[in-house]
Protein backbone atom coordinates (compact mmCIF):
# COMPACT_ATOMS: atom_id res chain seq x y z
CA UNK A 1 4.97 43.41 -51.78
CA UNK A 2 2.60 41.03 -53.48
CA UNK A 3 4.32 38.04 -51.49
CA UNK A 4 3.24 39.62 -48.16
CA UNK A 5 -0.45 40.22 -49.59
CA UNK A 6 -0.43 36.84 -50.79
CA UNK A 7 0.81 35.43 -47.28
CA UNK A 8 -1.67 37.72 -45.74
CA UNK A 9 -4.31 36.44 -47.62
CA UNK A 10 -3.08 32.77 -47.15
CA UNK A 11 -3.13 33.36 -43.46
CA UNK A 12 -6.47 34.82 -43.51
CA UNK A 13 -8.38 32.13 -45.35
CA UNK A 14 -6.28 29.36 -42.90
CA UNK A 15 -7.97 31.00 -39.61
CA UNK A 16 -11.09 29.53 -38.41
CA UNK A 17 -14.30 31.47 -39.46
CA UNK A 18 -15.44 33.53 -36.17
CA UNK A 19 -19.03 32.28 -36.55
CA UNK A 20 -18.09 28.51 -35.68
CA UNK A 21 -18.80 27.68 -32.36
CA UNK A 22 -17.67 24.26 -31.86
CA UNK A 23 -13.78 24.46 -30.35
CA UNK A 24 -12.23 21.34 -29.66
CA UNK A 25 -11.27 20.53 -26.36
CA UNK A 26 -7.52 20.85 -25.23
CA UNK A 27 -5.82 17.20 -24.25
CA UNK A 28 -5.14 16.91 -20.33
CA UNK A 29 -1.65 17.13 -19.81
CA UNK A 30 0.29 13.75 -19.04
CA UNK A 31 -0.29 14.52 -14.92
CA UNK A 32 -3.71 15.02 -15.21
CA UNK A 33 -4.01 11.87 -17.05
CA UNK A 34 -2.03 10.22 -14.49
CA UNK A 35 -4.08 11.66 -11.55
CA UNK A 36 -7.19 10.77 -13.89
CA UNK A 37 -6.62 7.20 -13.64
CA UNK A 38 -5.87 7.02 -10.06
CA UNK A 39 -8.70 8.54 -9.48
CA UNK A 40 -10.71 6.16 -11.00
CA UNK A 41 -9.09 3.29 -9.49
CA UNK A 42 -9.14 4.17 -5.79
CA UNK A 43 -11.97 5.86 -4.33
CA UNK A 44 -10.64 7.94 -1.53
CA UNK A 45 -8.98 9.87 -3.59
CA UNK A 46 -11.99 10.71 -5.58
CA UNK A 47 -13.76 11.79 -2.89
CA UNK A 48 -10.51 13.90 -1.64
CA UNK A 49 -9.22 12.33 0.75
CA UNK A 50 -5.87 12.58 -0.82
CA UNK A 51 -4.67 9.19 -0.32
CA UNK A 52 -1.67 8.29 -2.26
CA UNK A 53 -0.82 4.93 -3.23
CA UNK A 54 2.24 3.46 -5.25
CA UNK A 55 1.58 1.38 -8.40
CA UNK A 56 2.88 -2.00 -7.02
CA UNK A 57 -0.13 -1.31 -4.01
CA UNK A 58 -2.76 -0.33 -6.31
CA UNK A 59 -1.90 -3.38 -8.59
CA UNK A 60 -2.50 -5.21 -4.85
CA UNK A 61 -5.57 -3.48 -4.30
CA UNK A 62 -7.25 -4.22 -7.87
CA UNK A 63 -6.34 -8.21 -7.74
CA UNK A 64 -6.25 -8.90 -4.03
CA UNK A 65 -8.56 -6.43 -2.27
CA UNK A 66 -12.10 -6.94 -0.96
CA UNK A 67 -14.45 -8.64 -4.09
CA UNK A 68 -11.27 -10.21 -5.80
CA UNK A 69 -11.71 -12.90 -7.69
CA UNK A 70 -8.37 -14.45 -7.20
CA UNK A 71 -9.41 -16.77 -4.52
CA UNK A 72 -12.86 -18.36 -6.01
CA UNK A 73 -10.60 -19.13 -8.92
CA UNK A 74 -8.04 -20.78 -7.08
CA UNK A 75 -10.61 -22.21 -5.10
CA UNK A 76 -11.98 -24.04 -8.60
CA UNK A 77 -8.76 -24.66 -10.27
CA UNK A 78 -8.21 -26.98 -7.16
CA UNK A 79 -11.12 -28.62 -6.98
CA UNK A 80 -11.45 -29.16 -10.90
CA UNK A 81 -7.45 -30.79 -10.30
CA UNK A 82 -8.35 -32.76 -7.63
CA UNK A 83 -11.57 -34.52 -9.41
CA UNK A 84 -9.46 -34.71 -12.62
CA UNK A 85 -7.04 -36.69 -10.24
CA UNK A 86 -10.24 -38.65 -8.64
CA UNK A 87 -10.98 -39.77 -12.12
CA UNK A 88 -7.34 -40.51 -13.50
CA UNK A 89 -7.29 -43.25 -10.29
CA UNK A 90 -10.59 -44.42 -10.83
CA UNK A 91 -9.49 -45.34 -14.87
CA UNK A 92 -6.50 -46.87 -13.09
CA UNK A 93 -3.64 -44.50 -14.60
CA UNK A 94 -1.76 -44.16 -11.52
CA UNK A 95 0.86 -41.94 -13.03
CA UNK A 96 -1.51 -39.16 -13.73
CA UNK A 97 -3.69 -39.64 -11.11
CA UNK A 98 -0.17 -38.95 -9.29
CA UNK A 99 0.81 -35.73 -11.25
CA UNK A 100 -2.86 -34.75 -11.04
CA UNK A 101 -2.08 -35.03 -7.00
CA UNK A 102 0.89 -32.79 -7.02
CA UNK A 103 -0.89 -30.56 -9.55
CA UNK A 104 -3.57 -30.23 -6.73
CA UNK A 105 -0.90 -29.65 -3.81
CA UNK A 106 0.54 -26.71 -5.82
CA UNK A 107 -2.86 -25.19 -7.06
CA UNK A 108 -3.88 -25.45 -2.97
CA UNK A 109 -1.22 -23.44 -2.19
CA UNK A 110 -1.47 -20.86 -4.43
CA UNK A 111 -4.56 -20.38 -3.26
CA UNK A 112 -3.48 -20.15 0.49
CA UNK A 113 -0.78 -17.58 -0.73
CA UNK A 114 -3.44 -15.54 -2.60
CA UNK A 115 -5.94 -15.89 0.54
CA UNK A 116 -2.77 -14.59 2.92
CA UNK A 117 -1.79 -11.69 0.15
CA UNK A 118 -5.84 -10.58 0.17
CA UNK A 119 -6.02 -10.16 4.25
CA UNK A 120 -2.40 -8.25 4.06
CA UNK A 121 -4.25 -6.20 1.21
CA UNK A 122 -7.07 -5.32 3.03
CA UNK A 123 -5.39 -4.65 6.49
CA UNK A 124 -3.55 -2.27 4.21
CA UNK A 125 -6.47 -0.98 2.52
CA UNK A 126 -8.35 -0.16 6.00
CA UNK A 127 -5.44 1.59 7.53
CA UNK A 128 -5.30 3.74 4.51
CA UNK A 129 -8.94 4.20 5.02
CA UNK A 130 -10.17 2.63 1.81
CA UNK A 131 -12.63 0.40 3.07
């Protein structure tokens, strides 16, 4: 008997007082978190449209779709190569200045790559109806 008072009163003082009104919010399950974040990232699906989109496209979308900034940076990473290679034949270090060419070649075509993976992207993005 006095193990079940004492367990009742252990129980009693472990309960919440009634007079608190601050309750934590519950956690969103691990779908809702999911569907959170997708959410975010593409916008027709915020605004229900209901658009659903795998992760290797949304990946796509974020780094080649309109306002990337893949190609501007390939665009400088070519240009800084090809003055560094400019410079290397101006000092007379032929060698370099010949790396520094090839260098430039396959910064270029990265760039070309990137430029041909952003229209794909986007073609993708307006039949989806994205953009």
């Amino acid at each position: 008997m006095a193990l079940l008072s004492y367990l009742n009163n252990a129980a009693t003082a472990l309960k919440p007082a009634a007079t608190s009104t601050t309750t934590m919010p519950k956690p969103p399950a691990r779908a809702d978190k999911k569907k959170q974040e997708t959410t975010q990232l593409i916008p027709a699906v915020a605004e229900g449209g209901g658009v659903m989109v795998s992760d290797f496209e949304d990946v796509m979308f974020r780094y080649f779709g309109k306002d990337s900034l893949v190609i501007p940076i390939g665009c400088f990473v070519t240009t800084v190569v090809l003055a560094t290679s400019f410079y290397q034949l101006h000092i007379g270090n032929k060698r370099n200045g010949q790396l520094f060419m090839r260098a430039r070649v396959a910064a270029q075509g990265l760039t070309v790559a990137a430029m041909m993976a952003s229209l794909a992207v986007q073609a993708r993005q307006k039949h989806l109806g994205l953009i």
